[in-house]
C-alpha atoms as a PDB file:
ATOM      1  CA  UNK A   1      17.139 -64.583   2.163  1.00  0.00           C
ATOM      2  CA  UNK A   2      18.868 -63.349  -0.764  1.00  0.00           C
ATOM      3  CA  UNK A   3      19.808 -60.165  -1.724  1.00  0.00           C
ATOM      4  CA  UNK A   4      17.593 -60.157  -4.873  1.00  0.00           C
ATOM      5  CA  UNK A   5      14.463 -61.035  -3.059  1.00  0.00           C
ATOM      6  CA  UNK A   6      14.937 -58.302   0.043  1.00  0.00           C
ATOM      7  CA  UNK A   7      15.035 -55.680  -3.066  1.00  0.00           C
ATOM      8  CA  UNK A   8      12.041 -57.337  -4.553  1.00  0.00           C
ATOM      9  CA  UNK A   9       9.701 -57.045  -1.533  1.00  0.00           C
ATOM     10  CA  UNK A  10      11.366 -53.407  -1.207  1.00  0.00           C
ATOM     11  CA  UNK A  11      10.598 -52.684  -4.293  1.00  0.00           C
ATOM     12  CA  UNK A  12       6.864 -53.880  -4.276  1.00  0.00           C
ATOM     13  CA  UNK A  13       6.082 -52.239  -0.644  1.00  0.00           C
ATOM     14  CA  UNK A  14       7.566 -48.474  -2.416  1.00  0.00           C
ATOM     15  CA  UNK A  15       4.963 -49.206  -5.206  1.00  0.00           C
ATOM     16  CA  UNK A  16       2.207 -50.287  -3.169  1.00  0.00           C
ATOM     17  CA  UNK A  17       2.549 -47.119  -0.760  1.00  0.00           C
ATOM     18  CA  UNK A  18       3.043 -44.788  -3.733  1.00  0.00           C
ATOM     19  CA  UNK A  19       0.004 -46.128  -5.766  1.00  0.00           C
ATOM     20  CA  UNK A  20      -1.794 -44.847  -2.588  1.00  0.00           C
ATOM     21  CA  UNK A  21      -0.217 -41.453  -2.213  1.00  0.00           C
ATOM     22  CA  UNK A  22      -2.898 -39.150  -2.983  1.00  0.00           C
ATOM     23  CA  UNK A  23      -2.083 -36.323  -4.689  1.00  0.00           C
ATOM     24  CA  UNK A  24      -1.392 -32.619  -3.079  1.00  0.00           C
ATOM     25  CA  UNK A  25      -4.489 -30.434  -3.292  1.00  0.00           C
ATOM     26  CA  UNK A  26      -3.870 -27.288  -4.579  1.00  0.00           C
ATOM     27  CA  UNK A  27      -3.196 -24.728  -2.356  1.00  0.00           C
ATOM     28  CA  UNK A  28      -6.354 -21.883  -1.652  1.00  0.00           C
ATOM     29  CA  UNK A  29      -3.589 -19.245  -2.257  1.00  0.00           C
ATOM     30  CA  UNK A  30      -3.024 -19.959  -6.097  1.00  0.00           C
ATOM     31  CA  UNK A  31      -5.207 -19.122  -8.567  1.00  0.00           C
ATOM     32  CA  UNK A  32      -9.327 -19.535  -7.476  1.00  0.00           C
ATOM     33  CA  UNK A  33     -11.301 -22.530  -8.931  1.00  0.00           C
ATOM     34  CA  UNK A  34     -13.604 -20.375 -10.656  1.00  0.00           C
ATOM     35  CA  UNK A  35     -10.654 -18.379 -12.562  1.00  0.00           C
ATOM     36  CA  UNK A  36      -8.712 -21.414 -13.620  1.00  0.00           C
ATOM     37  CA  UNK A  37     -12.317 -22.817 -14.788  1.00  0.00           C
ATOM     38  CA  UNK A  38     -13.071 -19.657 -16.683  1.00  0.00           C
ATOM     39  CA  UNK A  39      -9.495 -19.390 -18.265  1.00  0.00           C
ATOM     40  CA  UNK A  40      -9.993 -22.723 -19.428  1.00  0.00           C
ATOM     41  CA  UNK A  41     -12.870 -21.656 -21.399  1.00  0.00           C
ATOM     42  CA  UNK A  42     -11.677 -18.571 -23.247  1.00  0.00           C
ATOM     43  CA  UNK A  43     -10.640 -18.912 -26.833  1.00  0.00           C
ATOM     44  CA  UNK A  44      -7.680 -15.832 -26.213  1.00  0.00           C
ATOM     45  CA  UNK A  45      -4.837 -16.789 -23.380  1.00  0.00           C
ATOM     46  CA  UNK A  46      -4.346 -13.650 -21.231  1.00  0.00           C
ATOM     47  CA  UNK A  47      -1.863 -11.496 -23.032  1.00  0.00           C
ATOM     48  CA  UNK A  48       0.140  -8.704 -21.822  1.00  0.00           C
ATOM     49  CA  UNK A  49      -1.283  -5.240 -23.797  1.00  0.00           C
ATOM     50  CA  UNK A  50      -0.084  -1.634 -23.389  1.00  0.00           C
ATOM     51  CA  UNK A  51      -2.399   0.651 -21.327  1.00  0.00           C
ATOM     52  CA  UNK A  52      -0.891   3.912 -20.732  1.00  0.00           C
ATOM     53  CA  UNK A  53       1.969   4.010 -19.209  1.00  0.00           C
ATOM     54  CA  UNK A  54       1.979  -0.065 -17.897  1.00  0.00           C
ATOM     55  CA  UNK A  55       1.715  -3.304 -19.721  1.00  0.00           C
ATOM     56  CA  UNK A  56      -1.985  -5.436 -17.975  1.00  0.00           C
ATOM     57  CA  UNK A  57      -1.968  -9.025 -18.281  1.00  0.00           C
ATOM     58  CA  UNK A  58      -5.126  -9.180 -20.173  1.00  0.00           C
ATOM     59  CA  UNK A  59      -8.104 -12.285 -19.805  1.00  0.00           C
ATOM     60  CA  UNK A  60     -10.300 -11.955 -23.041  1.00  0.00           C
ATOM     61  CA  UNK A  61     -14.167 -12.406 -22.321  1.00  0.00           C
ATOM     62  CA  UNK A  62     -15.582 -12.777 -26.393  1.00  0.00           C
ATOM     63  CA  UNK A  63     -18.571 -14.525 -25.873  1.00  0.00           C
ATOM     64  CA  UNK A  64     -21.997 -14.489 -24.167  1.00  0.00           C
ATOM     65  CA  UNK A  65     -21.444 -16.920 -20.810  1.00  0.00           C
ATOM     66  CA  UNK A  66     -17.872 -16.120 -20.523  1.00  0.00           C
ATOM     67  CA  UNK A  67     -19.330 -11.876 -20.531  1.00  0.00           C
ATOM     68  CA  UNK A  68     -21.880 -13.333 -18.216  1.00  0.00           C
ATOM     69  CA  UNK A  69     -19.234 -14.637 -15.691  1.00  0.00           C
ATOM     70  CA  UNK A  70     -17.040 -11.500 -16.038  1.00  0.00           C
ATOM     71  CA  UNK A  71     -15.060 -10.930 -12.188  1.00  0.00           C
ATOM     72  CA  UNK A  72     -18.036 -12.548 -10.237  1.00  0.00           C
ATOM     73  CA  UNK A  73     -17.083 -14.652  -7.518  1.00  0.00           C
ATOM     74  CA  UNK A  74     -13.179 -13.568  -7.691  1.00  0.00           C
ATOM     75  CA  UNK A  75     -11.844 -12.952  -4.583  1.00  0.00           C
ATOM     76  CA  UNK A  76      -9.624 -10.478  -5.783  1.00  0.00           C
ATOM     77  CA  UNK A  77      -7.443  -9.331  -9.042  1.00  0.00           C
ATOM     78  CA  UNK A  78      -3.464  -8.986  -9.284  1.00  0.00           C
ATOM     79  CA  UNK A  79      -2.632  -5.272  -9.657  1.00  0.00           C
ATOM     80  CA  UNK A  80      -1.837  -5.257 -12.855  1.00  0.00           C
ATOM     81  CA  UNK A  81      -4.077  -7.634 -14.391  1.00  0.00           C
ATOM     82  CA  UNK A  82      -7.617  -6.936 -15.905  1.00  0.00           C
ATOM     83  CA  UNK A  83     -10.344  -8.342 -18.093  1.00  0.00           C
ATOM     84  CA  UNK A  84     -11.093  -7.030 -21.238  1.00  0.00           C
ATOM     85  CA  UNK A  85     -15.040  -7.895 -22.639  1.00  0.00           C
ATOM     86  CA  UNK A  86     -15.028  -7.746 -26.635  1.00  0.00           C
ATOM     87  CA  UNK A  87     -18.695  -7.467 -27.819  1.00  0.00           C
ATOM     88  CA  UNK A  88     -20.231  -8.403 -31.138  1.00  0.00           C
ATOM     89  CA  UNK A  89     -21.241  -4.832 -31.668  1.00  0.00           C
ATOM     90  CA  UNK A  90     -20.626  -1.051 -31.161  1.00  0.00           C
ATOM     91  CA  UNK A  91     -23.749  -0.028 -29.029  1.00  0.00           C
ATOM     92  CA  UNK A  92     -24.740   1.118 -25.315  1.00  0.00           C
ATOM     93  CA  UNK A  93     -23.432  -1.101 -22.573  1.00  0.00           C
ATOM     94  CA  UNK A  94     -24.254  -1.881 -19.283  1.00  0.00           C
ATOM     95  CA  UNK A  95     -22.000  -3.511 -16.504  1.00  0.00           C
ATOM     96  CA  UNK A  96     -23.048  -4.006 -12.417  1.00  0.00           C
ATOM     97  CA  UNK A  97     -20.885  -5.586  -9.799  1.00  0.00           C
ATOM     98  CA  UNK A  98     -22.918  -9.283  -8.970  1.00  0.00           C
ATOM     99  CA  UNK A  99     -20.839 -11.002  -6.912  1.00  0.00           C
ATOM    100  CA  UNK A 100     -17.637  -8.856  -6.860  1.00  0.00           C
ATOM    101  CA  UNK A 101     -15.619  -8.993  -3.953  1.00  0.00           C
ATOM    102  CA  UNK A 102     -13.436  -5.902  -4.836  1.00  0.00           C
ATOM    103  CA  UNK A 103     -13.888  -1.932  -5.714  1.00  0.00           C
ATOM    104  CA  UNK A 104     -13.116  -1.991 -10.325  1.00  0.00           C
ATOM    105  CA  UNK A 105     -12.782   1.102 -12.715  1.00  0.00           C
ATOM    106  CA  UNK A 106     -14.149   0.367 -16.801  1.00  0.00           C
ATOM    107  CA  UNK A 107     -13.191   2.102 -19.331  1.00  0.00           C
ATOM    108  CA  UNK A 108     -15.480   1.664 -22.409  1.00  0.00           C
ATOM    109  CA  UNK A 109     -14.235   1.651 -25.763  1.00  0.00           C
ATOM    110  CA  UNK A 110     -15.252   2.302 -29.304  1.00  0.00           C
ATOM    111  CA  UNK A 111     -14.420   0.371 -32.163  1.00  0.00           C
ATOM    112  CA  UNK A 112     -11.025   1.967 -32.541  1.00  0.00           C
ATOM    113  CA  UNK A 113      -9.728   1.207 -29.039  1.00  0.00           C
ATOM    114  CA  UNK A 114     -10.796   5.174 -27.862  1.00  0.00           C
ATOM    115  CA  UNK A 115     -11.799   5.465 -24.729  1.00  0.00           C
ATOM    116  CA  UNK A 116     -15.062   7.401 -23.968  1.00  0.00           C
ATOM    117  CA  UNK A 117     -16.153   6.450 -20.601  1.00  0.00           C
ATOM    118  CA  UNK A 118     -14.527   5.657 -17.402  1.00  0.00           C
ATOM    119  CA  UNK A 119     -16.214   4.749 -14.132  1.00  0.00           C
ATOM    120  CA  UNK A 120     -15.977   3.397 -10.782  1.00  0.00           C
ATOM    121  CA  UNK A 121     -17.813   0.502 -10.238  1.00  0.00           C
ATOM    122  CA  UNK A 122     -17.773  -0.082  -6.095  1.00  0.00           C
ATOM    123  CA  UNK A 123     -19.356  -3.799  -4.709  1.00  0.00           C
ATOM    124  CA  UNK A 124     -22.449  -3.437  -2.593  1.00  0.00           C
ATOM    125  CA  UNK A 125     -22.386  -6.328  -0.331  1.00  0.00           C
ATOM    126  CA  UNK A 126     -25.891  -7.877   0.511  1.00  0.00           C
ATOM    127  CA  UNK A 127     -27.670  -5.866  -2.023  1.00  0.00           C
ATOM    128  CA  UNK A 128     -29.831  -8.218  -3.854  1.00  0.00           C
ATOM    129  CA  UNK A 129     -29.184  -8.691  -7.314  1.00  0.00           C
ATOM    130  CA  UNK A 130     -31.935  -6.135  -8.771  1.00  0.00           C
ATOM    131  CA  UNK A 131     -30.963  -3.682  -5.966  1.00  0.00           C
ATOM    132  CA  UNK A 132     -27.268  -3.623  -7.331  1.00  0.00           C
ATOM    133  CA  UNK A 133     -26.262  -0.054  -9.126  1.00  0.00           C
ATOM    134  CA  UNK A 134     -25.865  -0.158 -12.351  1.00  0.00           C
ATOM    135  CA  UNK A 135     -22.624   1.208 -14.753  1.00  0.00           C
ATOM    136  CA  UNK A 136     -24.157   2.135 -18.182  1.00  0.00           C
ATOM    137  CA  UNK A 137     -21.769   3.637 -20.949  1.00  0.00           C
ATOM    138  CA  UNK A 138     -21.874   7.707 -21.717  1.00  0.00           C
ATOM    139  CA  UNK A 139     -22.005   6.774 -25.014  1.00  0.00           C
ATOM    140  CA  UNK A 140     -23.775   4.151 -27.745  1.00  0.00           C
ATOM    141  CA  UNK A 141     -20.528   3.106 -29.804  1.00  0.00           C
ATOM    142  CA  UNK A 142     -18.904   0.533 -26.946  1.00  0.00           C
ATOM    143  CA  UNK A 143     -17.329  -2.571 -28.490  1.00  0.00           C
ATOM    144  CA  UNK A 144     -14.747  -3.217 -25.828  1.00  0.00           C
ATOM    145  CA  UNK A 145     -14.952  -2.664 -21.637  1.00  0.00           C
ATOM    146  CA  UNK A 146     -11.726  -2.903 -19.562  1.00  0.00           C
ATOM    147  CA  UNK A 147     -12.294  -4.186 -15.792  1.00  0.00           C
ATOM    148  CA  UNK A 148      -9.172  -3.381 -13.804  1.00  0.00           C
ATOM    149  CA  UNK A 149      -8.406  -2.660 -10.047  1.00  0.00           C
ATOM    150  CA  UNK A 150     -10.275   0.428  -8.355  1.00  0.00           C
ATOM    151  CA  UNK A 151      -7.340   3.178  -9.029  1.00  0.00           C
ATOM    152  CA  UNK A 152      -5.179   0.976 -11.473  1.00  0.00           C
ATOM    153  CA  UNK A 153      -6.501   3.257 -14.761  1.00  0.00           C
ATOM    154  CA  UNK A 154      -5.297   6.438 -12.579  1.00  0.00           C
ATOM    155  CA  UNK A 155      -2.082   5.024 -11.885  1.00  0.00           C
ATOM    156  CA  UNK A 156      -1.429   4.304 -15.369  1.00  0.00           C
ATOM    157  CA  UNK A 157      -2.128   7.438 -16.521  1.00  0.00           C
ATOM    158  CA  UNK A 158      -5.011   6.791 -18.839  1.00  0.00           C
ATOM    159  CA  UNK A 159      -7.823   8.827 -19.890  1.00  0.00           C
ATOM    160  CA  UNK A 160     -10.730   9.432 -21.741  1.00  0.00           C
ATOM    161  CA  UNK A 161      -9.635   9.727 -25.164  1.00  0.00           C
ATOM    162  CA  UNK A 162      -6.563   7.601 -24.669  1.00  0.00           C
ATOM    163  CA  UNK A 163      -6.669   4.712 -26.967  1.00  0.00           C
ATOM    164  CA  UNK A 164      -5.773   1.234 -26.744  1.00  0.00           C
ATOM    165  CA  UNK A 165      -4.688   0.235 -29.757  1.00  0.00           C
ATOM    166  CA  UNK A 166      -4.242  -3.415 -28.840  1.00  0.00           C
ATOM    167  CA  UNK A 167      -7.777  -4.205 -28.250  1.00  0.00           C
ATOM    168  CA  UNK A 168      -8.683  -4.114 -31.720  1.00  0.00           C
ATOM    169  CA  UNK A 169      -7.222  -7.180 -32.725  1.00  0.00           C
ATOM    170  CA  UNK A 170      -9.845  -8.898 -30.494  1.00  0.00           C
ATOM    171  CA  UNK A 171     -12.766 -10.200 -32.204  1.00  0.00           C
ATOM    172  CA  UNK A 172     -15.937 -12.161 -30.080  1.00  0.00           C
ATOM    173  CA  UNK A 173     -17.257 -15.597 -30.882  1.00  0.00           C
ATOM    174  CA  UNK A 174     -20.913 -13.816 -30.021  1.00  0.00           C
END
């Protein structure tokens, strides 16, 4: 046999056995289907914002099914990461923990990045859906809602009437 046909049939066997390689899944521990999914559908890439005293690598929720979706069926949320929901609107909000697998503070916003409200929202497993408590605002003039870690806002240092001024630049596609 000659040399040029042994590195032919070589060469045809490594392509045969790599066109059926199948590809690595990817591993459980990255980031969960439904938060690559959901990332993939916002308008805004996460962005790194001030809050207090830390920068939070910020997902932007600015429309209706990505507000719908929120943190539900996360299985949990790097420290310092958070989700901020920018609404159409300055009015009265309402947020509950559907599918949450971990404890979150919100802090609601006004129009100008102050915060007025913040609250502990803690998950309530095998509550049915209209059983689940409720988080409304203190106030009616909430245009932005920050979800972060249970303790994270603490540990930040911020406050109510604290602003954000980053959040302003964030408009919604309603």
């Amino acid at each position: 046999m000659s040399v040029r046909f042994v590195r032919f049939v070589c060469l045809a066997l490594a392509l045969g056995i790599a066109s059926q390689a199948k590809a690595p899944k990817p591993s459980s521990k990255s980031v969960p289907r439904k938060s690559v999914r959901f990332l993939a559908e916002a308008s805004t890439p996460p962005a790194k914002i001030p809050v207090g005293r830390s920068l939070l690598l910020t997902e932007f929720v600015d429309n209706d099914s990505l507000r719908v979706q929120g943190l539900s069926d996360r299985k949990s949320l790097d420290w310092n990461s958070g989700m901020l929901f920018v609404f159409p609107d300055a009015k009265s909000r309402t947020f509950w923990m559907i599918d949450c697998s971990f404890d979150l503070d919100i802090a609601y916003m006004d129009p100008h990045g102050v915060v007025r409200d913040i609250q502990t929202m803690v998950i309530e497993p095998g509550v049915s859906p209209e059983l689940l408590s409720r988080y409304p605002s203190r106030t009616d003039d909430i245009m932005y809602a920050l979800e972060v870690n249970r303790g994270w806002l603490n540990s930040c240092g911020l406050k109510v009437g604290d602003t954000i001024p980053a959040v302003v630049r964030y408009k919604t596609r309603r």
